[in-house]
C-alpha atoms as a PDB file:
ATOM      1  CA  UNK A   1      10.831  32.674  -1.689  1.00  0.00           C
ATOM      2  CA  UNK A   2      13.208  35.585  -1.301  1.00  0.00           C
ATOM      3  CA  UNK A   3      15.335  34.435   2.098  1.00  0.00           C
ATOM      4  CA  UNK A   4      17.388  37.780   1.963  1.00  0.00           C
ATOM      5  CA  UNK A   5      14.129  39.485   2.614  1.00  0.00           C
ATOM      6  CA  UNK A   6      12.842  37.100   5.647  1.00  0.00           C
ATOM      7  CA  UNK A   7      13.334  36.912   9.358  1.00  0.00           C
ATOM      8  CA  UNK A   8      13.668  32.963   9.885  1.00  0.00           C
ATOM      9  CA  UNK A   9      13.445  31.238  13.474  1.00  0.00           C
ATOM     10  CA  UNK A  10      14.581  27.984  14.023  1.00  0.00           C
ATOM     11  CA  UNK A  11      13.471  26.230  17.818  1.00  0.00           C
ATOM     12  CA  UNK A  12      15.855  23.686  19.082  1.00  0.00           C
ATOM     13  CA  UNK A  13      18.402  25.566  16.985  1.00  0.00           C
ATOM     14  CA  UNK A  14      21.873  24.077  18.955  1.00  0.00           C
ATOM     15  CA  UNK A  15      20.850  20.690  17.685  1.00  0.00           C
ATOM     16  CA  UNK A  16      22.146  18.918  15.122  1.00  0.00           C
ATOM     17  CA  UNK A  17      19.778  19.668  12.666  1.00  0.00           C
ATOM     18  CA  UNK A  18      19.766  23.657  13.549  1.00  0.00           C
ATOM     19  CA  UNK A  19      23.450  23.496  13.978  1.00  0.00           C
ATOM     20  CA  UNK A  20      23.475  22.377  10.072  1.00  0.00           C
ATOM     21  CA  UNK A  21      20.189  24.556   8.817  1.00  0.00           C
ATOM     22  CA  UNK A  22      21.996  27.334  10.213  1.00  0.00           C
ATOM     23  CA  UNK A  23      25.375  26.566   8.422  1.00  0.00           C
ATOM     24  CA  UNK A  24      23.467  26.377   5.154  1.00  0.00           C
ATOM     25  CA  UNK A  25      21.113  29.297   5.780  1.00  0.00           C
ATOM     26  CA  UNK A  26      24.113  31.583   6.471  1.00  0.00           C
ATOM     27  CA  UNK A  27      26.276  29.901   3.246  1.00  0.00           C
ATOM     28  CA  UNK A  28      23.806  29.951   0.148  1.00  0.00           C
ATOM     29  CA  UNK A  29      20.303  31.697   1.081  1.00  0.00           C
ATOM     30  CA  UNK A  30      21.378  34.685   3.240  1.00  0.00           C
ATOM     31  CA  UNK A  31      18.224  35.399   5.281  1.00  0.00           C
ATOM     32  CA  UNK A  32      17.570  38.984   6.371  1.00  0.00           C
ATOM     33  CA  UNK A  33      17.785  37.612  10.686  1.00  0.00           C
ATOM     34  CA  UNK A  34      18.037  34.334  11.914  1.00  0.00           C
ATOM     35  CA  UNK A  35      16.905  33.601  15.467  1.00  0.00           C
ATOM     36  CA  UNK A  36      19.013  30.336  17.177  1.00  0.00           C
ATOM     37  CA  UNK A  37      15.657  29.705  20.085  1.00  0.00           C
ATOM     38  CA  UNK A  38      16.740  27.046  22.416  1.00  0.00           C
ATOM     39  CA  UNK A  39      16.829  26.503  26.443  1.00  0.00           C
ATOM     40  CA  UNK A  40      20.852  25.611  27.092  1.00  0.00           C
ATOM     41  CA  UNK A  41      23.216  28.874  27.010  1.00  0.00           C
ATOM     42  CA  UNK A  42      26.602  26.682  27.377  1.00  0.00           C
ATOM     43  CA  UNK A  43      25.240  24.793  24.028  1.00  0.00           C
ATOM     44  CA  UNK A  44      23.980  28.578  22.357  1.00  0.00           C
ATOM     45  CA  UNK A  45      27.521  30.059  23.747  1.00  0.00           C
ATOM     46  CA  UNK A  46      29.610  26.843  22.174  1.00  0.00           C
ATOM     47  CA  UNK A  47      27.932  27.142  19.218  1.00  0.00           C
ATOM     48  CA  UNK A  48      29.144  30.935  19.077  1.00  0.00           C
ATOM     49  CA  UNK A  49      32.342  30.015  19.394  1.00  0.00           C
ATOM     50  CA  UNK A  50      32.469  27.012  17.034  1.00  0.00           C
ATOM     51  CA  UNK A  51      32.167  29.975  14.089  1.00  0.00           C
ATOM     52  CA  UNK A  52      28.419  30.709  14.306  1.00  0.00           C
ATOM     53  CA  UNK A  53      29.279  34.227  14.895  1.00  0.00           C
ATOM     54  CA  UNK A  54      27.211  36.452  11.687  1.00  0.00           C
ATOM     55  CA  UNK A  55      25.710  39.875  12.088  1.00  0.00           C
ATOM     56  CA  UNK A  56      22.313  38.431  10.984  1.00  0.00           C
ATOM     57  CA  UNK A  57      22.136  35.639  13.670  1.00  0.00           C
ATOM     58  CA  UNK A  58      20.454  36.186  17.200  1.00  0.00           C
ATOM     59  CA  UNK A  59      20.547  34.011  20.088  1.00  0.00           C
ATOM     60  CA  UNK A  60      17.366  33.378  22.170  1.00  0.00           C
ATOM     61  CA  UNK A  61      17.262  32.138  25.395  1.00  0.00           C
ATOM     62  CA  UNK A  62      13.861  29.895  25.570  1.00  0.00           C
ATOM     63  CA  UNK A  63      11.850  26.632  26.284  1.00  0.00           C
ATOM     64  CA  UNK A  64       8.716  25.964  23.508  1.00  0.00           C
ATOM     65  CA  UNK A  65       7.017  24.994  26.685  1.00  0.00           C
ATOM     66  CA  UNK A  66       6.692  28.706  27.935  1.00  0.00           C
ATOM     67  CA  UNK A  67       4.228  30.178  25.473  1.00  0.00           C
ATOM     68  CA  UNK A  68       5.042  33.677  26.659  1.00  0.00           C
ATOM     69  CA  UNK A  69       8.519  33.610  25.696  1.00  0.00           C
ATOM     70  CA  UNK A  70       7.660  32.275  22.048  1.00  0.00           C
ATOM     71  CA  UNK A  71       5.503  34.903  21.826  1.00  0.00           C
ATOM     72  CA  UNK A  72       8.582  37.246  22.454  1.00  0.00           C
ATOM     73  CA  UNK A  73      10.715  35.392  20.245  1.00  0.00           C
ATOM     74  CA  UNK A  74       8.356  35.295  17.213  1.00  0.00           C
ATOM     75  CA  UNK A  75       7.677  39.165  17.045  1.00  0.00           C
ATOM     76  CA  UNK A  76       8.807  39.982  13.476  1.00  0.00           C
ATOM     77  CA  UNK A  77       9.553  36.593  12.253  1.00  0.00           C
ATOM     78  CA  UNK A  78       8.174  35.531   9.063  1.00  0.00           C
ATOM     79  CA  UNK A  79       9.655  31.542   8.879  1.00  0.00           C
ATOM     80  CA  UNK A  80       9.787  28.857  11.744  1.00  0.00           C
ATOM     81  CA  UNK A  81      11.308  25.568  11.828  1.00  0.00           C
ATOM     82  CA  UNK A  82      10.401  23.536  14.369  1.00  0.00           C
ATOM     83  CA  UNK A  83      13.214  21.107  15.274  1.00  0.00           C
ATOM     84  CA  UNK A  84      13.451  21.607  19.472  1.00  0.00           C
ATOM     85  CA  UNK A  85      12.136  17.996  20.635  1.00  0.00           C
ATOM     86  CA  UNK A  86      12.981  15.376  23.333  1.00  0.00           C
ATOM     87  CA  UNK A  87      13.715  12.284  21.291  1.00  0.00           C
ATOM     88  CA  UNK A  88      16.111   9.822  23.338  1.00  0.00           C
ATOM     89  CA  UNK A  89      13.273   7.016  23.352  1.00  0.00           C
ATOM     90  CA  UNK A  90      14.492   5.516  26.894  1.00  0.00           C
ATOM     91  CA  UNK A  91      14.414   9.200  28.279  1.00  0.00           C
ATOM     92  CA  UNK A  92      11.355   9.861  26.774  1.00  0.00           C
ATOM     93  CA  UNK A  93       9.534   6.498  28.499  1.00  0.00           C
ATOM     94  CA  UNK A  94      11.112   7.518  32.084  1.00  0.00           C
ATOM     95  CA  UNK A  95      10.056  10.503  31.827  1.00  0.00           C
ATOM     96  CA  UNK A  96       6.747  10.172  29.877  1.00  0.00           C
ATOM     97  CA  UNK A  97       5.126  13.878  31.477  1.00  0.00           C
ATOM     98  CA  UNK A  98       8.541  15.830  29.978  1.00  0.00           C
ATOM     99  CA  UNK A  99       8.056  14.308  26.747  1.00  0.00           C
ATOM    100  CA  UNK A 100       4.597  15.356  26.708  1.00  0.00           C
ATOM    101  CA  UNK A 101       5.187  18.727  27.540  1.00  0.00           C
ATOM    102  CA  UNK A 102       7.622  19.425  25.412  1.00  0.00           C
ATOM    103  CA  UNK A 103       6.362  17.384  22.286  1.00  0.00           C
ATOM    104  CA  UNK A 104       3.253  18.052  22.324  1.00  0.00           C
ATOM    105  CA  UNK A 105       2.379  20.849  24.632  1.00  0.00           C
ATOM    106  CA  UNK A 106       5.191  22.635  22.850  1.00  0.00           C
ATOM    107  CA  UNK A 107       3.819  22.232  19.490  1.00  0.00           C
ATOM    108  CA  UNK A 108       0.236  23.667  20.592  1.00  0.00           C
ATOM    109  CA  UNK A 109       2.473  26.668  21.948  1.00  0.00           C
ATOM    110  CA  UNK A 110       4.609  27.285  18.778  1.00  0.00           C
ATOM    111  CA  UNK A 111       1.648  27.132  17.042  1.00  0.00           C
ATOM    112  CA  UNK A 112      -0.657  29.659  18.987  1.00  0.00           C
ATOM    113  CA  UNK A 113       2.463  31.817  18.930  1.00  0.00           C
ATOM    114  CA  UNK A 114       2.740  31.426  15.197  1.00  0.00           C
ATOM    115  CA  UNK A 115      -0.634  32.207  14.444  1.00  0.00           C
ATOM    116  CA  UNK A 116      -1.082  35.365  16.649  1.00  0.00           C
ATOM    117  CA  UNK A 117       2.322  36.770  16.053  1.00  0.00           C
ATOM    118  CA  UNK A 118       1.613  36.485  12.507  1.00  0.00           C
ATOM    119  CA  UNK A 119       4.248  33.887  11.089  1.00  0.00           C
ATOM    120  CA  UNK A 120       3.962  33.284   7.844  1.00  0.00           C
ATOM    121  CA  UNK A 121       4.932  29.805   7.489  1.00  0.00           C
ATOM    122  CA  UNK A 122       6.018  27.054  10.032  1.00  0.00           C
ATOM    123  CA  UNK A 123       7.916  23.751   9.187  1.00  0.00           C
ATOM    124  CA  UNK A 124       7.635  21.177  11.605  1.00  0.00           C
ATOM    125  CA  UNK A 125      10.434  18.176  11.662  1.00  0.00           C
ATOM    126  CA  UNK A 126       8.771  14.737  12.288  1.00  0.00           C
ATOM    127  CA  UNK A 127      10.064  11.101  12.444  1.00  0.00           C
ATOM    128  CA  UNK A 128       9.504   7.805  10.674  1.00  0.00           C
ATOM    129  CA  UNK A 129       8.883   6.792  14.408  1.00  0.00           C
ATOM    130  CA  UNK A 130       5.308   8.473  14.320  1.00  0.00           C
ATOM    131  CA  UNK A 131       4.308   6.323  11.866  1.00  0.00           C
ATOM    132  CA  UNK A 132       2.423   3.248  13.914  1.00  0.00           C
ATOM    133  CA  UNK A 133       4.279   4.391  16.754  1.00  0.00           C
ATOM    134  CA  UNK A 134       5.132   1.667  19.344  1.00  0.00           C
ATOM    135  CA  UNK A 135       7.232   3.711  21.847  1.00  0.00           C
ATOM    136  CA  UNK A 136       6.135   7.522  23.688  1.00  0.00           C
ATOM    137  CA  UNK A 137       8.361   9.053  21.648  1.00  0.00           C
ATOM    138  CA  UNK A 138       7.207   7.831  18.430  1.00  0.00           C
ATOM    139  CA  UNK A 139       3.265   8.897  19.742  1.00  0.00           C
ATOM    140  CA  UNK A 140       4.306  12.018  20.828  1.00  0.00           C
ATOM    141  CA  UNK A 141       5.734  12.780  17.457  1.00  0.00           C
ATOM    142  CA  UNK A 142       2.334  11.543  16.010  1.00  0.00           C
ATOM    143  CA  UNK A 143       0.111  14.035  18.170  1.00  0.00           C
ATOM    144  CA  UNK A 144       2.925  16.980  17.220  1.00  0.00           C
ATOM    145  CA  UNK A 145       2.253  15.837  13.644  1.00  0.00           C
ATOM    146  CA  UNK A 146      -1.858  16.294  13.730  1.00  0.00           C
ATOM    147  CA  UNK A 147      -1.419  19.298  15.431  1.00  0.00           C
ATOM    148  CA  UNK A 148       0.476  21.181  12.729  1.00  0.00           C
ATOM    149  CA  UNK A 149      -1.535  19.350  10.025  1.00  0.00           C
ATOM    150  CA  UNK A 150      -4.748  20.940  11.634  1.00  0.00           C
ATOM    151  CA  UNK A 151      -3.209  23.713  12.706  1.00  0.00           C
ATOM    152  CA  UNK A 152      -3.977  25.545   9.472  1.00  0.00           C
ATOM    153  CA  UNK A 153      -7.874  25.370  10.514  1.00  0.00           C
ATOM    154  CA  UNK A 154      -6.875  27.779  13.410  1.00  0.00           C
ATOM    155  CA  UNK A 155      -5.682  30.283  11.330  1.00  0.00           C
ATOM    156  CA  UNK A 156      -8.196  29.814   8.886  1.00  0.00           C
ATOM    157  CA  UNK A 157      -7.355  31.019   5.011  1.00  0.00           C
ATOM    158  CA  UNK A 158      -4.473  33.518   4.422  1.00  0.00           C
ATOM    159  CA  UNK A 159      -3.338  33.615   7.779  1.00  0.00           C
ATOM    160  CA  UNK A 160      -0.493  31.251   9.125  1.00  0.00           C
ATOM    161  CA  UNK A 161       0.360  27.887   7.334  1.00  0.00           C
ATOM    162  CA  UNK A 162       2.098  24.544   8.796  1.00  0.00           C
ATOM    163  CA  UNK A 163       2.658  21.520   7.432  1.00  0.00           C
ATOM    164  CA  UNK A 164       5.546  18.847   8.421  1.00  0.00           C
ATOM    165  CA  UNK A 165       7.854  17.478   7.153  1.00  0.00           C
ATOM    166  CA  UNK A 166       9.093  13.361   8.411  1.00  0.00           C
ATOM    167  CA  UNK A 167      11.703  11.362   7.217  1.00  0.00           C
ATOM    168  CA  UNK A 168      14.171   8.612   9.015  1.00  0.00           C
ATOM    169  CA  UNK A 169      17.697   8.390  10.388  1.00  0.00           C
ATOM    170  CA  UNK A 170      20.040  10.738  10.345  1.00  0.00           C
ATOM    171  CA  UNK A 171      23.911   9.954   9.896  1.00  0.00           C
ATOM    172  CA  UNK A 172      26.215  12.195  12.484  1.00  0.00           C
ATOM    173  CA  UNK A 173      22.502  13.101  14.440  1.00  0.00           C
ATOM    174  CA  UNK A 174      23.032  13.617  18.158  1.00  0.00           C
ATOM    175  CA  UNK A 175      22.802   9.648  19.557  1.00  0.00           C
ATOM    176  CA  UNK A 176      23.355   8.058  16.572  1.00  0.00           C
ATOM    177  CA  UNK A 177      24.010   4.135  16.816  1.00  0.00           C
ATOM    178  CA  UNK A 178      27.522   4.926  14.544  1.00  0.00           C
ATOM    179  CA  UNK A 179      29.453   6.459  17.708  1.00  0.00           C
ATOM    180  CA  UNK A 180      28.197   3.356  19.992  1.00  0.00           C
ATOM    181  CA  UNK A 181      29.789   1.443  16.915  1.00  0.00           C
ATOM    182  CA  UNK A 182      33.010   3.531  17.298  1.00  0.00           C
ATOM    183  CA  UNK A 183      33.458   2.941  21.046  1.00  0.00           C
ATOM    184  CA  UNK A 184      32.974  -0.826  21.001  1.00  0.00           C
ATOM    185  CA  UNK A 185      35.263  -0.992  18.474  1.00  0.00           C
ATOM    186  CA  UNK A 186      38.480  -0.076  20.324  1.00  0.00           C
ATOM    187  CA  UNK A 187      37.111  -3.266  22.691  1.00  0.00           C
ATOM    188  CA  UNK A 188      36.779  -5.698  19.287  1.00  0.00           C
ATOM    189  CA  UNK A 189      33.207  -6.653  20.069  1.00  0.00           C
ATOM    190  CA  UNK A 190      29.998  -4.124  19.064  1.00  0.00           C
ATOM    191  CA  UNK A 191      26.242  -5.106  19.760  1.00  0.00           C
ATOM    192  CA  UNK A 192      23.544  -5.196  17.502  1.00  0.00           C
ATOM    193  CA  UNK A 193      19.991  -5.752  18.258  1.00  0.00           C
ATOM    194  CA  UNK A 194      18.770  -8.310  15.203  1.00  0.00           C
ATOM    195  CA  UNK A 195      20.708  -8.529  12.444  1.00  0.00           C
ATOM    196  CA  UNK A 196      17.403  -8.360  10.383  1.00  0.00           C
ATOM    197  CA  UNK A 197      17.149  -5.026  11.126  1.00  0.00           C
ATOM    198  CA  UNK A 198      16.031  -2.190   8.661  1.00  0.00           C
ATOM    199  CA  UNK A 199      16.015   1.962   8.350  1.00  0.00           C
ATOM    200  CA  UNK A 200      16.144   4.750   6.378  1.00  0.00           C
ATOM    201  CA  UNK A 201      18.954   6.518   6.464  1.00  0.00           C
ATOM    202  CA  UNK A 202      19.825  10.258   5.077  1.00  0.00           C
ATOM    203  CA  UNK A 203      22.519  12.537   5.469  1.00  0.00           C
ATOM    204  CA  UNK A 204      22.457  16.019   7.659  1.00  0.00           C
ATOM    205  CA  UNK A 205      22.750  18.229   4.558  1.00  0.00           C
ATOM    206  CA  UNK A 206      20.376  16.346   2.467  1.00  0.00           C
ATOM    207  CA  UNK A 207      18.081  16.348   5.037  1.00  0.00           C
ATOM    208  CA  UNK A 208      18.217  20.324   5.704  1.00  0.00           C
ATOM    209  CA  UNK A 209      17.605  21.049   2.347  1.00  0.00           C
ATOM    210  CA  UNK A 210      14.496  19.012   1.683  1.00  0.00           C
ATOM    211  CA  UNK A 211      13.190  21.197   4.738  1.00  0.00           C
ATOM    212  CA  UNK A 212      14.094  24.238   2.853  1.00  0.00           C
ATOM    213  CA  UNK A 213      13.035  22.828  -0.610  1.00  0.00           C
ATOM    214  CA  UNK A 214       9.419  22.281   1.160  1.00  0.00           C
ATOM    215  CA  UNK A 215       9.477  25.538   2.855  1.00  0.00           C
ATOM    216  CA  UNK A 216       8.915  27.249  -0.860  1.00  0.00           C
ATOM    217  CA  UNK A 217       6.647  24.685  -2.115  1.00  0.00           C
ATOM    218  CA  UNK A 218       4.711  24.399   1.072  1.00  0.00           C
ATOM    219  CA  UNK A 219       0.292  25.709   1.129  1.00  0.00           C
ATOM    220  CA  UNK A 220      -0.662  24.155   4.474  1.00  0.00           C
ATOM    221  CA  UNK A 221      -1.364  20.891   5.698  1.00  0.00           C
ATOM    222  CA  UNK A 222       1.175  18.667   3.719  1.00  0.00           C
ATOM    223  CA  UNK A 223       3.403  16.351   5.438  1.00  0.00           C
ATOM    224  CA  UNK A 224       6.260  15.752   2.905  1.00  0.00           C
ATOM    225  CA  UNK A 225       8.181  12.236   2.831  1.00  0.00           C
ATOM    226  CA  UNK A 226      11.278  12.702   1.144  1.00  0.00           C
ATOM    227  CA  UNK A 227      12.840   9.337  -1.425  1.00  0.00           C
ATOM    228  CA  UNK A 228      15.403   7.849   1.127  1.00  0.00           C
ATOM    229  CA  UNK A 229      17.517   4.808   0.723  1.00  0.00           C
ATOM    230  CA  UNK A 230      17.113   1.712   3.219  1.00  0.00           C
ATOM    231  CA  UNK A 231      20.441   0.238   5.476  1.00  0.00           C
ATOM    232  CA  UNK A 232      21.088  -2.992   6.964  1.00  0.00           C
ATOM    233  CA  UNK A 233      22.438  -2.755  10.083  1.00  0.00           C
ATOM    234  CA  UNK A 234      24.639  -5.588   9.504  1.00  0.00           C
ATOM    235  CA  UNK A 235      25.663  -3.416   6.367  1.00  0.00           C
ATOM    236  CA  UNK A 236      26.434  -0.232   9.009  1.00  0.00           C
ATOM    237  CA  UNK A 237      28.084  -2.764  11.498  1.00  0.00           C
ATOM    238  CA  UNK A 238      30.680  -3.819   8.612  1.00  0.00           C
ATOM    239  CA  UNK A 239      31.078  -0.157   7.189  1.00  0.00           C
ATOM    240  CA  UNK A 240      31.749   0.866  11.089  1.00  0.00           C
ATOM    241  CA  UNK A 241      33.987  -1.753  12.732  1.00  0.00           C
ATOM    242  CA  UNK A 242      35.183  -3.915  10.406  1.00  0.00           C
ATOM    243  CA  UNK A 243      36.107  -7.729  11.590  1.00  0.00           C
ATOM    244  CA  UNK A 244      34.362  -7.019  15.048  1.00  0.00           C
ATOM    245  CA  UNK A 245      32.761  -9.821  16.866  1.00  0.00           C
ATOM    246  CA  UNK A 246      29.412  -8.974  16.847  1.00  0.00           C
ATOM    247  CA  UNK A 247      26.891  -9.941  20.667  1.00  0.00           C
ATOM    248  CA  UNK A 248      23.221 -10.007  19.510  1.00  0.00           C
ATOM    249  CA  UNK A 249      21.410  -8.245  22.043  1.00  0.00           C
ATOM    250  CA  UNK A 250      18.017  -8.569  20.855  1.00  0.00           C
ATOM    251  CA  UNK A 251      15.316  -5.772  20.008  1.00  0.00           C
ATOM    252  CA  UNK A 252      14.976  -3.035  23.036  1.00  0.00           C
ATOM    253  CA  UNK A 253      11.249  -2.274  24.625  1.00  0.00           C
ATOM    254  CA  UNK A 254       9.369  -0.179  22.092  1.00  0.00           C
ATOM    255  CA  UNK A 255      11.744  -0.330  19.040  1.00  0.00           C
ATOM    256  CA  UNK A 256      10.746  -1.800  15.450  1.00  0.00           C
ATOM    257  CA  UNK A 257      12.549  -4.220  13.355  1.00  0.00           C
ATOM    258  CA  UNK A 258      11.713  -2.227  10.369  1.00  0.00           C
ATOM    259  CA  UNK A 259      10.777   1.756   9.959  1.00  0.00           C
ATOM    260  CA  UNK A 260       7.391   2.916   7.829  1.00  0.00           C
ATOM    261  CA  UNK A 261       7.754   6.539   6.295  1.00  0.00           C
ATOM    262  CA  UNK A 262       4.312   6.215   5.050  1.00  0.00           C
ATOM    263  CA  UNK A 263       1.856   3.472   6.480  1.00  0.00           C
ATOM    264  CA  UNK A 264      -1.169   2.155   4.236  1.00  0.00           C
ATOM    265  CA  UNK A 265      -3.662   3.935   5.400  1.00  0.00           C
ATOM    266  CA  UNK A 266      -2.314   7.303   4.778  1.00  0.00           C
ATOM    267  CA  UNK A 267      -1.029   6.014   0.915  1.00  0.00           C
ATOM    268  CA  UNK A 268      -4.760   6.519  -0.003  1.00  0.00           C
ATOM    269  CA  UNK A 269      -4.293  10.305   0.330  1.00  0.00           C
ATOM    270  CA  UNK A 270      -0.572  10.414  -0.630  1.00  0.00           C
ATOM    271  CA  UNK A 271       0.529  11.719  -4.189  1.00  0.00           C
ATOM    272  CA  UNK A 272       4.240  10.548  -5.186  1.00  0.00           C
ATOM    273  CA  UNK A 273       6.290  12.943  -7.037  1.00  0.00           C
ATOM    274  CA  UNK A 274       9.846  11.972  -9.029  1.00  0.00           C
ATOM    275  CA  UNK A 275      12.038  12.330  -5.392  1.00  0.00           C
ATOM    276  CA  UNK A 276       9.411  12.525  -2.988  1.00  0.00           C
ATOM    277  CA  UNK A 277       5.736  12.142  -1.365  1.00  0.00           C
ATOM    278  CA  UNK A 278       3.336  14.470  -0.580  1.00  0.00           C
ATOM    279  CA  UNK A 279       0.789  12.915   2.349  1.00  0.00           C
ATOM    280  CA  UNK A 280      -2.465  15.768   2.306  1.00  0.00           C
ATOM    281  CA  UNK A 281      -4.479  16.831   4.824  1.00  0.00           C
ATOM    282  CA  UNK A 282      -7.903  14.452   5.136  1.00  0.00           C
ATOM    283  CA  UNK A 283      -9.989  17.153   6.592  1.00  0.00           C
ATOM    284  CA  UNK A 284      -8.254  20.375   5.088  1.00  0.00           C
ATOM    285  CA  UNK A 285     -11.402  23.093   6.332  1.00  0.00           C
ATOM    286  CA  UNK A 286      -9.041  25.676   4.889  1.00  0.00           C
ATOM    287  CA  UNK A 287      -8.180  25.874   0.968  1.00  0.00           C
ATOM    288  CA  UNK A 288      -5.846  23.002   0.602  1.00  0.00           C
ATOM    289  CA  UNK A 289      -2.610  22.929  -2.198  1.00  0.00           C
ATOM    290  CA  UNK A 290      -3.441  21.691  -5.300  1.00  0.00           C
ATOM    291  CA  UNK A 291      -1.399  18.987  -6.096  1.00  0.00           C
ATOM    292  CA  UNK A 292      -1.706  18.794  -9.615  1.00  0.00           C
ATOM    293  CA  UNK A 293       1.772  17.074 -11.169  1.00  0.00           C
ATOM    294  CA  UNK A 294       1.500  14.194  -8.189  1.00  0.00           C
ATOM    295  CA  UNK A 295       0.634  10.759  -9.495  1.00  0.00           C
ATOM    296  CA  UNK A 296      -1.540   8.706  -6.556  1.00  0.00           C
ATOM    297  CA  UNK A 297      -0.393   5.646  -4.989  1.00  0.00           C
ATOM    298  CA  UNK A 298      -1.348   1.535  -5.631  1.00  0.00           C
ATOM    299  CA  UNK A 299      -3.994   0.372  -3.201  1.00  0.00           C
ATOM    300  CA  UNK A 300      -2.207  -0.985  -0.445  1.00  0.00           C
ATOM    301  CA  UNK A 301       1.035   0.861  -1.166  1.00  0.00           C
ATOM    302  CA  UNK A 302       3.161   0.979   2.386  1.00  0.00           C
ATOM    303  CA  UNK A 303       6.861   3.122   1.971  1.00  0.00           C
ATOM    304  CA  UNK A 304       8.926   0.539   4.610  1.00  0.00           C
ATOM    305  CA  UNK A 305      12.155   0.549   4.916  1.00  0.00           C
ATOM    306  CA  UNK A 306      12.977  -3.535   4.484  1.00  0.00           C
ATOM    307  CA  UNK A 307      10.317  -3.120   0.929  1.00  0.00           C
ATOM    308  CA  UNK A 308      12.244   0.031  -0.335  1.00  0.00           C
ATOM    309  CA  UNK A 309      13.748  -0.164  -3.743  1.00  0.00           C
ATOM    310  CA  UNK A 310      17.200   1.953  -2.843  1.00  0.00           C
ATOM    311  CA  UNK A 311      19.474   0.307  -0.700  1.00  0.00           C
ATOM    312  CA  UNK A 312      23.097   1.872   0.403  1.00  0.00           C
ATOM    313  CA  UNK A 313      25.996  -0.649   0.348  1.00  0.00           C
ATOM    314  CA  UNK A 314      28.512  -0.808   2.620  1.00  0.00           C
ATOM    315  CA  UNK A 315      30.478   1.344   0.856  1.00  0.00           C
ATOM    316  CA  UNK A 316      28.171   3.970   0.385  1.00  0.00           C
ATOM    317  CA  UNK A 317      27.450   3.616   4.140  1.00  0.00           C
ATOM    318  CA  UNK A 318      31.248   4.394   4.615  1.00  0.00           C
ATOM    319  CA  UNK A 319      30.957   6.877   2.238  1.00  0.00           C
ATOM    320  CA  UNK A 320      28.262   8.891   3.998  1.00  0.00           C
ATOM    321  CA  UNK A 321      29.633   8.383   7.755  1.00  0.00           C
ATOM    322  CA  UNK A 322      32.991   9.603   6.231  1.00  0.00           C
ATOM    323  CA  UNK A 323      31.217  13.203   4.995  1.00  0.00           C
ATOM    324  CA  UNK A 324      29.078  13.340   8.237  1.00  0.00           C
ATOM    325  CA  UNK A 325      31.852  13.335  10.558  1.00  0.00           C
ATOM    326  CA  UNK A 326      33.374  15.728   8.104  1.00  0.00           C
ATOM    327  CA  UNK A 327      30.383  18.305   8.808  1.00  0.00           C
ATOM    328  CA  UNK A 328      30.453  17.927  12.792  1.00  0.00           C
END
């Protein structure tokens, strides 16, 4: 993929994530235009002032619940990513009809607006959380993820492709556990939920460029796991606040001890490559990728994050915060 030659969109682009796409988009691929669409003009106008100020970048007023206003937006755009969410899972429970709407409804109304505005490709940012999903948010995520999967049957072969792309925490993300950490610190005592506790964890950066690294590899239909290391959140509670008492609060409604990037049943139609997986489409009507070079998975395989084979010590854990806060 040329970038220099493409107009790229990016919904939810004052989040963390498009905060950081944007950053690299700007730094090493140089796009053509790129579009910052999101709903909150303090967050667009801070963001302006924080040094996202280029002669290539718009700002876009707009909700991905108003399908009229995406179709504005996505005149003349060739590349979407799709990162504008709600994803605070207590929020998301109280307010079960928001989440819906702008999960799910939204995702049926980027990609109508995709497909008749003649997008070329759209990249849709999932969650380990849709994977057996016990909480709204995590199901929410799920239906967003179908949608784009079988999105390519709406715009049948040649026209628009979609595919996702999932993967698990994020260190310096918007409501990260590490700032709770920080707080409780100054007080001597943090809380943790069960010390058994297990996730995948990634940094900002190195999750931005997997998007882009799938972007040009991308046919239609793929949802692309990327190999993550596991944490301990005993492991994160020592790299955080050292020699803190620690209260054991026990598990909140709808969370998971441990996160699945890829559950069993979908490892039947997964192919692993050397730093990633590639989960296909089961009922691809349009001309699906081959994936040639991917090598298929053991019968029962499950990608979990308390079975995973990389683990980050508490060093590393330090290591990582350390850059994180360093990119904020």
């Amino acid at each position: 993929m040329n970038w220099q030659n493409l107009t790229v969109l990016v919904t939810g682009g004052t989040g963390s994530f498009g905060k950081k796409f944007t950053q690299i988009m700007l730094r090493e691929f140089h796009p053509k235009k790129l579009i910052i669409f999101s709903r909150d003009e303090l967050k667009q106008h801070e963001m302006r002032l924080s040094g996202f100020d280029h002669p290539s970048l718009r700002y876009f007023i707009g909700d991905v619940r108003d399908r009229q206003r995406l179709y504005r937006a996505f005149n003349g755009v060739d590349i979407v990513v799709h990162a504008a969410a709600l994803k605070q899972v207590p929020a998301c429970e109280y307010n079960p009809f928001e989440a819906i709407r702008t999960n799910i409804m939204g995702a049926k109304n980027v990609i109508d607006a995709a497909i008749d505005q003649g997008v070329k490709k759209v990249m849709a940012i999932s969650t380990d959380k849709a994977v057996n999903p016990t909480n709204l948010y995590g199901a929410t995520k799920l239906c967003a993820e179908k949608l784009f999967v079988q999105g390519n049957s709406y715009s049948g072969e040649g026209g628009t492709r979609f595919s996702c792309t999932r993967y698990g925490n994020v260190v310096g993300s918007r409501g990260s556990v590490i700032p709770l950490f920080k707080k409780q610190q100054e007080n001597g005592k943090i809380t943790v939920t069960d010390k058994q506790m297990t996730r995948f964890w990634l940094a900002l950066e190195q999750g931005v460029l997997f998007v882009i690294r799938c972007f040009e590899q991308m046919q239609g239909g793929e949802v692309f796991v990327p190999k993550i290391p596991s944490m301990r959140i005993m492991d994160l509670a020592e790299a955080v606040a050292p020699g803190c008492e620690i209260e054991f609060v026990g598990i909140r409604p709808g969370e998971k001890l441990h996160e699945v990037l890829i559950s069993r049943d979908e490892s039947r139609h997964t192919l692993e490559l050397e730093d990633m997986f590639v989960i296909q489409p089961v009922h691809p009507w349009w001309k699906p990728a081959n994936w040639g070079q991917g090598r298929p998975l053991p019968n029962g395989y499950e990608y979990a994050s308390d079975t995973n084979t990389q683990w980050l010590t508490v060093e590393e854990l330090r290591q990582m915060i350390g850059e994180g806060e360093r990119e904020q």
